[in-house]
PDB file of N, CA and C in Angstrom:
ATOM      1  N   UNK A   1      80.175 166.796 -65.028  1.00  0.00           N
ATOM      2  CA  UNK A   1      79.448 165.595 -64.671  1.00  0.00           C
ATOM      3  C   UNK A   1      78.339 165.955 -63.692  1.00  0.00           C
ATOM      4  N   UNK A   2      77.210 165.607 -64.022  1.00  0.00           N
ATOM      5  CA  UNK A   2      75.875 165.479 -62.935  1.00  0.00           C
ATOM      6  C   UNK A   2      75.704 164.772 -62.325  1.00  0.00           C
ATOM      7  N   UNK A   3      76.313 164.351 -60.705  1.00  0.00           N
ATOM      8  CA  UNK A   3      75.778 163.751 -60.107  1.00  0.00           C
ATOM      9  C   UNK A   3      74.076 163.812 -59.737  1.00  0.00           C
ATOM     10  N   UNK A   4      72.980 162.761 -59.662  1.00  0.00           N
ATOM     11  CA  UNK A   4      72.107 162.624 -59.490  1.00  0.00           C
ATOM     12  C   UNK A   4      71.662 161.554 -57.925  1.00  0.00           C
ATOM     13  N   UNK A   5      71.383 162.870 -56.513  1.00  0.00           N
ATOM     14  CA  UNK A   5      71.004 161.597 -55.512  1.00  0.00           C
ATOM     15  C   UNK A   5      69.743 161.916 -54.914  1.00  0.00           C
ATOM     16  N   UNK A   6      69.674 161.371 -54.186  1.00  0.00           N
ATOM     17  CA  UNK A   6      68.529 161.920 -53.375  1.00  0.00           C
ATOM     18  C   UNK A   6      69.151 161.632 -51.563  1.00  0.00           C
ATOM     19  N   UNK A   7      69.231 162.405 -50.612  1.00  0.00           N
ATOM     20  CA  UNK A   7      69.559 162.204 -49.781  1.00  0.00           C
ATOM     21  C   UNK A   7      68.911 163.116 -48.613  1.00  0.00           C
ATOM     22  N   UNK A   8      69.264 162.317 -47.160  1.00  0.00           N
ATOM     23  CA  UNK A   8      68.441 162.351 -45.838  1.00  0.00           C
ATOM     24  C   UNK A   8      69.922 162.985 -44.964  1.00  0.00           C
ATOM     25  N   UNK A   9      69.894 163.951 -44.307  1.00  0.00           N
ATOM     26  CA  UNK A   9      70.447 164.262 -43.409  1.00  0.00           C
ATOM     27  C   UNK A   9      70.477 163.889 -41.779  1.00  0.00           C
ATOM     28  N   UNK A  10      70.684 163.750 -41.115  1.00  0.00           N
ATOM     29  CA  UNK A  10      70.182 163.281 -39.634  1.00  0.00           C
ATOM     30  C   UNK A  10      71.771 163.829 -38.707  1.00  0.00           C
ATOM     31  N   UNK A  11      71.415 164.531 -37.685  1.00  0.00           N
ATOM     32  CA  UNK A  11      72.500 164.883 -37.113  1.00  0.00           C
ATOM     33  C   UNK A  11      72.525 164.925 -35.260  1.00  0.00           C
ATOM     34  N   UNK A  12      73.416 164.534 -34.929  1.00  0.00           N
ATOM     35  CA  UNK A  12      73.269 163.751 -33.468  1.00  0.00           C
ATOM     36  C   UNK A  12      74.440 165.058 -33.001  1.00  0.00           C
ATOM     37  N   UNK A  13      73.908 165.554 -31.899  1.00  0.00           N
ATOM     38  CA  UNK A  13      75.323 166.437 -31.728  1.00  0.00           C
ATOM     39  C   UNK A  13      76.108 167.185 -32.931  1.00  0.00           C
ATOM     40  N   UNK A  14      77.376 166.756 -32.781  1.00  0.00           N
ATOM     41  CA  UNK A  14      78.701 166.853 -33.502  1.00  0.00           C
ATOM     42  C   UNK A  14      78.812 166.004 -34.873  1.00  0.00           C
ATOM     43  N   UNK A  15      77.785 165.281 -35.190  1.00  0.00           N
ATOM     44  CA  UNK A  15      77.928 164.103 -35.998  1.00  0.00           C
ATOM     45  C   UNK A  15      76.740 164.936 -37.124  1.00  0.00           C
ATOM     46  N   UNK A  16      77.418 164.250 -38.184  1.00  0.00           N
ATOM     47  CA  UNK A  16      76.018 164.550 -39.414  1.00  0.00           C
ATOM     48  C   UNK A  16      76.141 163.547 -40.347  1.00  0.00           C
ATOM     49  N   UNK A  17      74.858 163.037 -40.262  1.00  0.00           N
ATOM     50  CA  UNK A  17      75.000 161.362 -41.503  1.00  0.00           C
ATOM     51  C   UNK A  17      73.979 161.665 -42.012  1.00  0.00           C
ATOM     52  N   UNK A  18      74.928 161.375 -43.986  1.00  0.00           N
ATOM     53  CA  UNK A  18      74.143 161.898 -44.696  1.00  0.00           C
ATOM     54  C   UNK A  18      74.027 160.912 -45.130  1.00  0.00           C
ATOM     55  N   UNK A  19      72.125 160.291 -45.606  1.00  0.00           N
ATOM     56  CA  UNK A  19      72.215 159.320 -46.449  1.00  0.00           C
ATOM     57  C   UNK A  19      71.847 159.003 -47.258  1.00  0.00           C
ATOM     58  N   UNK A  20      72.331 158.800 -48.442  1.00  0.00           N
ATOM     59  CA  UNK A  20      72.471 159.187 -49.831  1.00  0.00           C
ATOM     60  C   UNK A  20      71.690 157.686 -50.807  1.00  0.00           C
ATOM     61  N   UNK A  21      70.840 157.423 -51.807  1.00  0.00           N
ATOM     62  CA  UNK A  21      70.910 157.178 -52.899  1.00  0.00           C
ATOM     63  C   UNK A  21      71.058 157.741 -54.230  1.00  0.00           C
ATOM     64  N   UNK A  22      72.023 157.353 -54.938  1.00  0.00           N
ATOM     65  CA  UNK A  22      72.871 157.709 -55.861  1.00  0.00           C
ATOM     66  C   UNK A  22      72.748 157.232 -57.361  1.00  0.00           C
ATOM     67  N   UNK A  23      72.397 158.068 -58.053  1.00  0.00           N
ATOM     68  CA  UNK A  23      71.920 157.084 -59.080  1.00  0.00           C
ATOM     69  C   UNK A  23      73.213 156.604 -59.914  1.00  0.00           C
ATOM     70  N   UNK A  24      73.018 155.270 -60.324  1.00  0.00           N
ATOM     71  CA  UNK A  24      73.918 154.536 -60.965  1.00  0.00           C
ATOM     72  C   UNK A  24      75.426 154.086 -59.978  1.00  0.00           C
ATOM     73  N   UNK A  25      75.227 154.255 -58.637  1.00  0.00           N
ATOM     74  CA  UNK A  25      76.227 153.883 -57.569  1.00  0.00           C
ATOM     75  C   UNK A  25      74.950 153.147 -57.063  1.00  0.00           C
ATOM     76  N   UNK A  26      73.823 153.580 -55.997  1.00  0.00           N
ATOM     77  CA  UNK A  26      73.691 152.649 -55.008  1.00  0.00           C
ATOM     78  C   UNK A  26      73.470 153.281 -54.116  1.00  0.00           C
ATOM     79  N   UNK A  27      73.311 153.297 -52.757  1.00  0.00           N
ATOM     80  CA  UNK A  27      73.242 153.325 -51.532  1.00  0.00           C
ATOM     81  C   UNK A  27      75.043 153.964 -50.902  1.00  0.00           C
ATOM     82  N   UNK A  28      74.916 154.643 -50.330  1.00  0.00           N
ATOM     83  CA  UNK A  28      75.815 155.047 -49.718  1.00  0.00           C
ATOM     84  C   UNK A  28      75.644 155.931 -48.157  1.00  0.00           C
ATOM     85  N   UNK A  29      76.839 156.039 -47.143  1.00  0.00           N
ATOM     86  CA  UNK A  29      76.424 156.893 -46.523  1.00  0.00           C
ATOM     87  C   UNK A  29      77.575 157.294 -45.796  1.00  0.00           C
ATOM     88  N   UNK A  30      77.778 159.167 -45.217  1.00  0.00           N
ATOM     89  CA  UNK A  30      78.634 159.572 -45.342  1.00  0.00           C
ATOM     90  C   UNK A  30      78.637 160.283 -43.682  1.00  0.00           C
ATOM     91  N   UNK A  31      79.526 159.925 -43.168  1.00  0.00           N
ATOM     92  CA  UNK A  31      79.360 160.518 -41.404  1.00  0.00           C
ATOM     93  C   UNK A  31      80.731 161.592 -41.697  1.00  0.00           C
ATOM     94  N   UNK A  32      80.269 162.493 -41.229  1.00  0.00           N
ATOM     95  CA  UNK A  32      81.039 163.549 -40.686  1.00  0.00           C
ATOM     96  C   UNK A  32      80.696 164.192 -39.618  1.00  0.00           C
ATOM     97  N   UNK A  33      82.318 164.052 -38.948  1.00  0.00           N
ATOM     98  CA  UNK A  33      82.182 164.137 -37.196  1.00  0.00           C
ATOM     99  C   UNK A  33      82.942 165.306 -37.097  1.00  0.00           C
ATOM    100  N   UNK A  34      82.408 166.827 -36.603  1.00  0.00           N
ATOM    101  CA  UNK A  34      83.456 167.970 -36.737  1.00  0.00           C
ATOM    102  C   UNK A  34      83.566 168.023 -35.316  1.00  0.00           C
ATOM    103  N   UNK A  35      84.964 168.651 -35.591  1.00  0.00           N
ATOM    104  CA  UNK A  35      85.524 169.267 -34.048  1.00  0.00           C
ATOM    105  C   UNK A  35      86.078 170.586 -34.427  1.00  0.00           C
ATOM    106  N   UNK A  36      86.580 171.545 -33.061  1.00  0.00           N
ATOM    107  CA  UNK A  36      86.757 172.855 -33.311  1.00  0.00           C
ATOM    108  C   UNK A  36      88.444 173.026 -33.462  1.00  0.00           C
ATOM    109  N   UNK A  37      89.133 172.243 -33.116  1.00  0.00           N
ATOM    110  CA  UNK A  37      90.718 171.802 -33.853  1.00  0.00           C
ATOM    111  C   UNK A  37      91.630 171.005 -33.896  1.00  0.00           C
ATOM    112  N   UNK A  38      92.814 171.020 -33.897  1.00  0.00           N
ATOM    113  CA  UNK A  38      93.528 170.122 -34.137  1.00  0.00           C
ATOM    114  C   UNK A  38      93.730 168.902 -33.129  1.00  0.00           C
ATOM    115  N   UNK A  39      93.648 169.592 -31.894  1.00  0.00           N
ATOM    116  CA  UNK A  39      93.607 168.826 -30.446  1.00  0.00           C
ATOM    117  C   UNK A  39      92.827 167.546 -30.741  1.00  0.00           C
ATOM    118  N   UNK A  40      91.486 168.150 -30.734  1.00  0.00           N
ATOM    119  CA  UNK A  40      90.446 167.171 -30.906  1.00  0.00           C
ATOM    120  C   UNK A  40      90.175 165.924 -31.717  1.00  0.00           C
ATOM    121  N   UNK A  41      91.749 165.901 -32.686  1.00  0.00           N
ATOM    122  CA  UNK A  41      91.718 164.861 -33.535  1.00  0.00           C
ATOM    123  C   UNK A  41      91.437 163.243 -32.909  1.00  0.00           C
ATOM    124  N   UNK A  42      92.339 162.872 -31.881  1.00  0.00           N
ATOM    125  CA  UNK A  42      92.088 161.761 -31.310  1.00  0.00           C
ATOM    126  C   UNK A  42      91.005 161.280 -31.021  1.00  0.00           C
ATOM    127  N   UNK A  43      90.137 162.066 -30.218  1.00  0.00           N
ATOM    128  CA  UNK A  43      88.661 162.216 -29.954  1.00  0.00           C
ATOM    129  C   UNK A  43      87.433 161.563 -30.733  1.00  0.00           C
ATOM    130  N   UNK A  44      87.439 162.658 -31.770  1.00  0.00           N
ATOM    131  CA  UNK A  44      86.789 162.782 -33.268  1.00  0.00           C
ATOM    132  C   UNK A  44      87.055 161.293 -33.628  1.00  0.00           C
ATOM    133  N   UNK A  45      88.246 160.650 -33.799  1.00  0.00           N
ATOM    134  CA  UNK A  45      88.247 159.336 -34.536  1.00  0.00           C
ATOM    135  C   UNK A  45      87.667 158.770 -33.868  1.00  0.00           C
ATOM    136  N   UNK A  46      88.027 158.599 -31.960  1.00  0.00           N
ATOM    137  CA  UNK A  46      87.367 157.790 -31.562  1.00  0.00           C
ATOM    138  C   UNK A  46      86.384 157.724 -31.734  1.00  0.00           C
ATOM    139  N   UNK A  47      85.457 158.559 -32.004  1.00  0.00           N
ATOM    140  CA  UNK A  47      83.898 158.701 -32.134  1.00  0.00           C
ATOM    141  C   UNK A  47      83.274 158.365 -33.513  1.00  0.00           C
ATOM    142  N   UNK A  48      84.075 158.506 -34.582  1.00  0.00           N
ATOM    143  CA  UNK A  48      83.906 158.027 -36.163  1.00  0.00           C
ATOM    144  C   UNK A  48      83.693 156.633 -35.560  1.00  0.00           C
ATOM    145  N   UNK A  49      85.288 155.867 -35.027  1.00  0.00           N
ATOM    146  CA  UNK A  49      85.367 154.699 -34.850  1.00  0.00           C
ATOM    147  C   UNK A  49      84.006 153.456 -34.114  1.00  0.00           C
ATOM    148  N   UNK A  50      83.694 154.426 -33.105  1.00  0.00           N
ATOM    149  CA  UNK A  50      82.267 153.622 -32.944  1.00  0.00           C
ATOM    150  C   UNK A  50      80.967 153.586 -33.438  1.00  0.00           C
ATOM    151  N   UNK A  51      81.017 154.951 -34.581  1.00  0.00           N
ATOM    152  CA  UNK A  51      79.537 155.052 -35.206  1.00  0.00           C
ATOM    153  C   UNK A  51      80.107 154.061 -36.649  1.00  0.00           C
ATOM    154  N   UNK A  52      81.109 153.835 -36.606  1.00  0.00           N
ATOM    155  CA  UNK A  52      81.272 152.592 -38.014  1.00  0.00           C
ATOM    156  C   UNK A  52      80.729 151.299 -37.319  1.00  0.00           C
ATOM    157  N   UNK A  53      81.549 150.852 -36.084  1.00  0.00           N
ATOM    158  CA  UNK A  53      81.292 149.983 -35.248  1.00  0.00           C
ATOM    159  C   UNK A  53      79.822 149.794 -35.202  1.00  0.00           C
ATOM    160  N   UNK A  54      78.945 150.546 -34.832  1.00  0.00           N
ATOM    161  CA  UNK A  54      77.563 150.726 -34.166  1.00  0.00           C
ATOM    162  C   UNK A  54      76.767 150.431 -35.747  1.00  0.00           C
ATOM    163  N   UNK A  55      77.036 150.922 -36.932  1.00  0.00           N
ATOM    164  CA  UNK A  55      76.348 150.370 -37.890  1.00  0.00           C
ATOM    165  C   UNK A  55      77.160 149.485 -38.642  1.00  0.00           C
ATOM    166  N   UNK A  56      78.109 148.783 -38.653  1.00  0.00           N
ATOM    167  CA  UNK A  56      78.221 147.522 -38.782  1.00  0.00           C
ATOM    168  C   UNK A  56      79.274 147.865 -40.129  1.00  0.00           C
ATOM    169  N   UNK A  57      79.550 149.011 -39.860  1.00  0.00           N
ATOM    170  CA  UNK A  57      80.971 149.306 -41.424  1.00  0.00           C
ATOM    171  C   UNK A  57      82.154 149.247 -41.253  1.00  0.00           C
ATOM    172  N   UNK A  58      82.833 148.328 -42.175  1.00  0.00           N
ATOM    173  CA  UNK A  58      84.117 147.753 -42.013  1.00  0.00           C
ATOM    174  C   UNK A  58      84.311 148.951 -42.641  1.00  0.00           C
ATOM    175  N   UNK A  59      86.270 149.151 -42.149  1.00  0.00           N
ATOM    176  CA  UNK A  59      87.338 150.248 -42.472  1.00  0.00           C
ATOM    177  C   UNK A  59      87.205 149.825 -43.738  1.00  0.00           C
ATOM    178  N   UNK A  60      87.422 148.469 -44.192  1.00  0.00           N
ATOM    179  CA  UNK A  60      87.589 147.533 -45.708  1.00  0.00           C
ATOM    180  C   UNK A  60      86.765 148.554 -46.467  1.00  0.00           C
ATOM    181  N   UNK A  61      85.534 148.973 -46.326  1.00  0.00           N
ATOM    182  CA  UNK A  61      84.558 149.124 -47.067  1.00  0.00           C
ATOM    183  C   UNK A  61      84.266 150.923 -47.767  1.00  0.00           C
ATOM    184  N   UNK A  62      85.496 151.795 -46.782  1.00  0.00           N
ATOM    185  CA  UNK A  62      85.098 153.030 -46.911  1.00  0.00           C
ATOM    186  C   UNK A  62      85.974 153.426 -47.894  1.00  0.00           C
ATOM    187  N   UNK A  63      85.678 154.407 -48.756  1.00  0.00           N
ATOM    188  CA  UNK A  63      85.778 155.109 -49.837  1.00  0.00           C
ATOM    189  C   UNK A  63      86.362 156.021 -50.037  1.00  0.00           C
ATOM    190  N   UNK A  64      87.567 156.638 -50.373  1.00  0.00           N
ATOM    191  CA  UNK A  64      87.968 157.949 -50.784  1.00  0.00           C
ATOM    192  C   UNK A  64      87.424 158.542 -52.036  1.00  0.00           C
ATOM    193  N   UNK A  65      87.608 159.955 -52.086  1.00  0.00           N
ATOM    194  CA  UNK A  65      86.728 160.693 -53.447  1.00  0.00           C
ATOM    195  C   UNK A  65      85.152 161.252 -53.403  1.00  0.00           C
ATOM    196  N   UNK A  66      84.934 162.022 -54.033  1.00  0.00           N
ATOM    197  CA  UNK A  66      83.746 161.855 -54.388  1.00  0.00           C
ATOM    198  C   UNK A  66      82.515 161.025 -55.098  1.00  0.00           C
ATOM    199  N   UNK A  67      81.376 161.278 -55.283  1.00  0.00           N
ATOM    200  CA  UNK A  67      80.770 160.223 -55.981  1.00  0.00           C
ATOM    201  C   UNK A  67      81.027 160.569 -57.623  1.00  0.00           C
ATOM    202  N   UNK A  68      81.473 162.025 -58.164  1.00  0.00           N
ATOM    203  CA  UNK A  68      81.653 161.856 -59.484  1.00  0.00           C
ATOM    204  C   UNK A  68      82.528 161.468 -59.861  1.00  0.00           C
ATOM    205  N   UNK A  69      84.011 161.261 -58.730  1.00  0.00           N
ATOM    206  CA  UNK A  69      85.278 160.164 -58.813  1.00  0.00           C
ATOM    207  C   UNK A  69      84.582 158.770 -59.036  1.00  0.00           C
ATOM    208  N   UNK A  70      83.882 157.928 -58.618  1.00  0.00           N
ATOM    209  CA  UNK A  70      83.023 156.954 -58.683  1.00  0.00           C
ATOM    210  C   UNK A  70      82.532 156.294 -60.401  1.00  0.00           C
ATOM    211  N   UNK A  71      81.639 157.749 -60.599  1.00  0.00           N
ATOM    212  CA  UNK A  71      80.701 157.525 -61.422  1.00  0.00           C
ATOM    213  C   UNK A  71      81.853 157.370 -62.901  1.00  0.00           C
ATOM    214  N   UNK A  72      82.827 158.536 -63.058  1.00  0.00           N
ATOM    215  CA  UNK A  72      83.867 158.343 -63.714  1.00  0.00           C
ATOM    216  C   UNK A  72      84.995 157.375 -63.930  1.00  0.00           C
ATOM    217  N   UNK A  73      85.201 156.811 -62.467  1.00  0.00           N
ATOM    218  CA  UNK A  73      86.055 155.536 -62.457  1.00  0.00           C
ATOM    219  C   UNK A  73      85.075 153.933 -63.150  1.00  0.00           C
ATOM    220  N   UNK A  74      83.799 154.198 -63.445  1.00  0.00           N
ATOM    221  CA  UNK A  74      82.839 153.576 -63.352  1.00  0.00           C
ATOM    222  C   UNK A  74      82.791 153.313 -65.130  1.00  0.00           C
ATOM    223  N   UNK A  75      83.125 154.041 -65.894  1.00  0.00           N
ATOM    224  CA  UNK A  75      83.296 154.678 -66.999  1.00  0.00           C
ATOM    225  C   UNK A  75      84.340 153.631 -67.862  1.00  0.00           C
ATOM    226  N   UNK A  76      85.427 153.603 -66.959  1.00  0.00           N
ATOM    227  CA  UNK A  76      86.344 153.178 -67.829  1.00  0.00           C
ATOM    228  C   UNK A  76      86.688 151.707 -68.084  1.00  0.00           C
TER     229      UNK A  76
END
């Protein structure tokens, strides 16, 4: 399967938001917040937790999979 997007990177620190149009999905966008291990897990969420907060994305709304999980579930 070929996914087809076009996407913008932007990265703040520790944070990298990628943001994606997708053809035949839409608009999407994907934050990944790294840390250096396991410790840091608590942290890390907290910090996911307010960049959802800060752009206005409900937990409701986020996605497991990839986008060719998507495009395939899309299919049937």
């Amino acid at each position: 399967m070929i996914v087809r997007k076009q996407r913008e990177i932007y990265v703040l620190k520790n944070v990298r938001f990628h943001i994606d149009k997708v053809e035949k999905i839409g608009k999407c966008i994907e934050i990944e917040v790294r840390g250096e291990g396991k410790e840091e897990i608590p942290s890390l969420r907290k910090q996911m937790d307010h960049f959802l907060k800060l752009l206005g994305i409900s937990k409701d709304s986020l996605i497991e999979g990839s986008y060719s999980d998507l495009l395939l579930a899309n299919k049937k």
